[in-house]
Protein backbone atom coordinates (compact mmCIF):
# COMPACT_ATOMS: atom_id res chain seq x y z
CA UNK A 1 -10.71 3.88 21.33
CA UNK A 2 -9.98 7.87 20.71
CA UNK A 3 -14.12 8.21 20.01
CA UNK A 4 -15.07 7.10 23.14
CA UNK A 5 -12.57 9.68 25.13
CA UNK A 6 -14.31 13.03 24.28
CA UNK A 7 -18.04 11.42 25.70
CA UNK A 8 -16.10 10.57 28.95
CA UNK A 9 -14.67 14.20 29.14
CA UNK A 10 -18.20 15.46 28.29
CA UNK A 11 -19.62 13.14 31.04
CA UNK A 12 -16.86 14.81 33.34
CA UNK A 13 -17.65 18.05 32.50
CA UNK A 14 -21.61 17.68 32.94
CA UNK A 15 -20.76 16.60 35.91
CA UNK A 16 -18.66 19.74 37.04
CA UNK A 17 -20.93 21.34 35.56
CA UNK A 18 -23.47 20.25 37.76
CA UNK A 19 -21.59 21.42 40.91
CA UNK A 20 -21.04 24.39 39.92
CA UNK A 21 -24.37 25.29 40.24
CA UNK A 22 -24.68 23.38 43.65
CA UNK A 23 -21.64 25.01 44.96
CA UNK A 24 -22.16 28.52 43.61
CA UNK A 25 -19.39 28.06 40.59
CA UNK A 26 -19.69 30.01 37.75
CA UNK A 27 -21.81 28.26 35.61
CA UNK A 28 -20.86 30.10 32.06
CA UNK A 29 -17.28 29.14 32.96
CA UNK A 30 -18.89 25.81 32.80
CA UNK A 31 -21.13 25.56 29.65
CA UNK A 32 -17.79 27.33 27.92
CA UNK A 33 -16.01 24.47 29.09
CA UNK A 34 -18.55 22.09 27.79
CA UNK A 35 -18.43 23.81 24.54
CA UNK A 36 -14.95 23.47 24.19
CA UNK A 37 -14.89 19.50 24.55
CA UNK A 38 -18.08 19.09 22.62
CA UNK A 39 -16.44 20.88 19.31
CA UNK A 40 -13.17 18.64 20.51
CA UNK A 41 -14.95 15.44 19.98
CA UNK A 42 -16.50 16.40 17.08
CA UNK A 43 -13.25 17.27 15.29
CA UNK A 44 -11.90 14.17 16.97
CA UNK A 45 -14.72 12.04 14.89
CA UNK A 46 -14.36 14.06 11.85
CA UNK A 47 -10.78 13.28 11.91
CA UNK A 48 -11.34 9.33 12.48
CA UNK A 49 -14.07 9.32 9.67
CA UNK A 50 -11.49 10.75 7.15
CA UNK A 51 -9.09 7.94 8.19
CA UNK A 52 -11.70 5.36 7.86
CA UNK A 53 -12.40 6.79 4.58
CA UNK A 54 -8.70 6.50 3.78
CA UNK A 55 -8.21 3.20 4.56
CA UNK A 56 -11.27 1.98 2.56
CA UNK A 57 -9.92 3.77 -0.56
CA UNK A 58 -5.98 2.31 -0.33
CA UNK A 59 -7.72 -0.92 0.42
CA UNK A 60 -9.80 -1.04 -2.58
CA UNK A 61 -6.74 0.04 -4.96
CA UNK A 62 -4.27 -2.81 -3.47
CA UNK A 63 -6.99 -5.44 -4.07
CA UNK A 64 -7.58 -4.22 -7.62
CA UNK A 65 -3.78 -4.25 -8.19
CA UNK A 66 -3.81 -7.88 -6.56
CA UNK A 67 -6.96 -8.82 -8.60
CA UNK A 68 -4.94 -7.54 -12.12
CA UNK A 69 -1.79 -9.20 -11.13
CA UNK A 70 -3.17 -12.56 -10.35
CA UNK A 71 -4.60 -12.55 -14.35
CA UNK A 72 -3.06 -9.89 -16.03
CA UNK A 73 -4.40 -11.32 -19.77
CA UNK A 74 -8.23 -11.54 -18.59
CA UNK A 75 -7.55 -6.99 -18.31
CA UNK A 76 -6.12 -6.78 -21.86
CA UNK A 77 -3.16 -5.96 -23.96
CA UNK A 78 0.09 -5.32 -22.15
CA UNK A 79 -0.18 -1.53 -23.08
CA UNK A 80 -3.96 -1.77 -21.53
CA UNK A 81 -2.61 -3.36 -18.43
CA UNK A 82 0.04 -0.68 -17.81
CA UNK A 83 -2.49 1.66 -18.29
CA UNK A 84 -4.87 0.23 -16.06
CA UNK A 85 -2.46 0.00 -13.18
CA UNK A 86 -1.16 3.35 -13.45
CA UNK A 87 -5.16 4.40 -13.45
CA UNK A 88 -4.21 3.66 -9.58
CA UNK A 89 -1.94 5.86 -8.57
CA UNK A 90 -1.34 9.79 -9.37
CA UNK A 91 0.10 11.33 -12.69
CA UNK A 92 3.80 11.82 -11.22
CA UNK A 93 4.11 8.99 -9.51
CA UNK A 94 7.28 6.33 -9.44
CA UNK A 95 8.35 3.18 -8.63
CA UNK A 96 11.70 3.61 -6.70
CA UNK A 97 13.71 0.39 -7.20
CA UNK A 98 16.53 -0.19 -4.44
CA UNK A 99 18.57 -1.73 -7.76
CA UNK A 100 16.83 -0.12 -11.12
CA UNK A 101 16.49 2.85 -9.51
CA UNK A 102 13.15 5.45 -9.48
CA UNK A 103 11.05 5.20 -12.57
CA UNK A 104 7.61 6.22 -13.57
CA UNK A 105 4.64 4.36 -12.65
CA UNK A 106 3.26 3.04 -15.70
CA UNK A 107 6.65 2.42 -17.27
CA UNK A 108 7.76 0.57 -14.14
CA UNK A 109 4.58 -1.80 -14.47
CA UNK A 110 5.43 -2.29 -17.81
CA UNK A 111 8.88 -3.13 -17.68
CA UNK A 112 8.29 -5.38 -14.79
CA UNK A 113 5.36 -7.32 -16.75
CA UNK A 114 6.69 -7.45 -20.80
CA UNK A 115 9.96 -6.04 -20.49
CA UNK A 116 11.51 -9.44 -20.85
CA UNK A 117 9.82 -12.53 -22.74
CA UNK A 118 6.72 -12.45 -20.15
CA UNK A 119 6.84 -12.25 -16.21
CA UNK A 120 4.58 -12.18 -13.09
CA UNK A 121 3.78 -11.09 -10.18
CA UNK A 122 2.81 -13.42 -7.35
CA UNK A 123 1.57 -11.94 -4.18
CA UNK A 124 2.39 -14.34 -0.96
CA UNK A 125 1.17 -11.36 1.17
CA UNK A 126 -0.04 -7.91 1.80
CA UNK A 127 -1.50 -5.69 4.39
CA UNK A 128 -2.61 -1.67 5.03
CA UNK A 129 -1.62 0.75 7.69
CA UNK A 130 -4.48 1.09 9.73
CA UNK A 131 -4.52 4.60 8.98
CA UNK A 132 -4.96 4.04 5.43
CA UNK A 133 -0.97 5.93 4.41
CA UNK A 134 1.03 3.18 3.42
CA UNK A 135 0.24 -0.69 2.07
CA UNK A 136 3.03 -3.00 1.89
CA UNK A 137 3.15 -6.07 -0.74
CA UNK A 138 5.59 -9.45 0.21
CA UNK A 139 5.82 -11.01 -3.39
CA UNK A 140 7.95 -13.41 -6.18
CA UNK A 141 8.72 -11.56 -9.28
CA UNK A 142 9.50 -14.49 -11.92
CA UNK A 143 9.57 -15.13 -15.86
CA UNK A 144 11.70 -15.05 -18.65
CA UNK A 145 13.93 -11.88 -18.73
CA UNK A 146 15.66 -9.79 -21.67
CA UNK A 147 18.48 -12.47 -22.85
CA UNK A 148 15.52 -15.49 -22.44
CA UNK A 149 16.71 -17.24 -19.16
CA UNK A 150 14.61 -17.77 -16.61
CA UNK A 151 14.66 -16.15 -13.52
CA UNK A 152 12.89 -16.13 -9.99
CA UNK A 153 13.59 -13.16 -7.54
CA UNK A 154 11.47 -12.23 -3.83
CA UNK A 155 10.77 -8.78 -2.78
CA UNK A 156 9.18 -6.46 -0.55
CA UNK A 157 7.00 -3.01 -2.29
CA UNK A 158 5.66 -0.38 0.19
CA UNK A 159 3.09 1.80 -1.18
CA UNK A 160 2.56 5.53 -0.10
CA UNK A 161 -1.04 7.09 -0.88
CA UNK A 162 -2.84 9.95 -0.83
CA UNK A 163 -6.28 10.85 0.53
CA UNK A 164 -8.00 9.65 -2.04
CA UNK A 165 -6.15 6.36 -2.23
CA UNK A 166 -3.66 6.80 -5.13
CA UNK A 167 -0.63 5.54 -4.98
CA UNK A 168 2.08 8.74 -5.00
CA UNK A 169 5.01 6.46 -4.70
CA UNK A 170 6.10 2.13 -4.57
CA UNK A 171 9.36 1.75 -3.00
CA UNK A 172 11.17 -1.91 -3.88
CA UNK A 173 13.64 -3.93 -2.35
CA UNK A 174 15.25 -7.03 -2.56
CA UNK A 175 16.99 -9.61 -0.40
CA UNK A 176 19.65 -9.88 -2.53
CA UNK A 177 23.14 -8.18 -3.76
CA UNK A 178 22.12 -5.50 -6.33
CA UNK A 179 24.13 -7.36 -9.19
CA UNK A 180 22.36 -10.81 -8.69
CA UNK A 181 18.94 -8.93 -8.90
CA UNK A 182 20.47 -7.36 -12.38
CA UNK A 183 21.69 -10.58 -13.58
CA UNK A 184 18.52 -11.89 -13.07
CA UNK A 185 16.46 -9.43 -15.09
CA UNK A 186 19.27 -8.63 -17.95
CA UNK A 187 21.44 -11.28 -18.35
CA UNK A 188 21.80 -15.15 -16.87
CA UNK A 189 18.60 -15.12 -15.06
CA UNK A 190 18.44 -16.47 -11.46
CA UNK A 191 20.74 -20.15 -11.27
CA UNK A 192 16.97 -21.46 -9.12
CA UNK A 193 13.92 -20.60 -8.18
CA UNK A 194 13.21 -18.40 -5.56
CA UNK A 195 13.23 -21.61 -2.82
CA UNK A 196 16.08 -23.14 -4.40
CA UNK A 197 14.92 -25.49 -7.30
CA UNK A 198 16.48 -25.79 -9.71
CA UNK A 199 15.05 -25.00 -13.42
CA UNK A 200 15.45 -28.80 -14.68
CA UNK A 201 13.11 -30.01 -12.14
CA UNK A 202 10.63 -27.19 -12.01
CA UNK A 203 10.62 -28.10 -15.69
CA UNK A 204 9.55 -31.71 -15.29
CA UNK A 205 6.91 -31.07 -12.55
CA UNK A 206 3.46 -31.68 -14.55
């Protein structure tokens, strides 16, 4: 919508333009105007192209996350994963946990993947700014944590990028108390699943 506004204002100004010289205006008053919105509109585009450029990047790094979090073993070892993952965002970037707290990226992957018996991440849904700064993630975060129960948490990740689509920083939260989140991933596990199973039946379904 902003790329068609600086041809209208052109238009307008041709057309001032235009009676100026019919009506004795000054006509360099004119072209100088014309000038101006020209070099406007072609900042304007430059400006859009560098958010379209944007978006495509922090598009292409949330669907390669997606893609490695959907089959994590298919992309290696668990230190080759980690590694992979943190290829996507920038050296000094974290993970900022509402409950563990801010921790680097690769680490943070890590943790969240082996740092138990085995876990996963399940994306339910995700989207992108449309000017290509932030991506947010809806997801279920389940497995077998430190002490071996099982547990099954839901959370929300919003992803800040920079121009060149790596992540600088993943902020988490959960709909939960911050002791039942901790529970979960260092001690009794969750008491159901996410939707309120419970373990014995999610157990016996084939």
């Amino acid at each position: 919508m902003n790329g068609r506004m600086a041809p209208v204002a052109i238009a307008a100004a041709v057309v001032a333009l235009a009676a100026g010289c019919s009506t004795g205006g000054s006509t360099e008053d004119l072209e100088a105007q014309l000038a101006e919105v020209t070099e406007q509109r072609d900042a304007l585009q430059i400006e859009l192209d560098a958010i379209d450029a944007r978006y495509d990047k922090v598009d292409a790094t949330r669907t390669a996350i997606e893609e490695i979090l959907a089959d994590p073993e298919s992309f290696g070892t668990p230190d080759e994963v980690a590694d992979l993952i943190a290829s996507y965002a920038t050296d000094d970037a974290v993970m900022d946990d509402d409950v563990f707290g801010a921790v680097g990226y690769r680490q943070a992957w890590y943790n969240t993947l082996y740092g138990g018996g085995g876990a996963e991440i399940e994306t339910v849904q995700s989207w992108v700014d449309a000017d290509g700064s932030e991506s947010g993630n809806l997801w279920v975060w389940r497995g077998v944590n430190f002490a071996g129960n099982p547990f099954e948490l839901i959370g929300i990740s919003i992803m800040t990028y920079d121009d060149e689509g790596s992540i600088t920083n993943e902020w988490v939260a959960y709909p939960y108390p911050d002791e039942y989140v901790r529970v979960a991933f260092i001690g009794g596990g969750t008491p159901t699943t996410a939707t309120g199973e419970s373990w014995e039946d999610v157990d016996e379904q084939p």
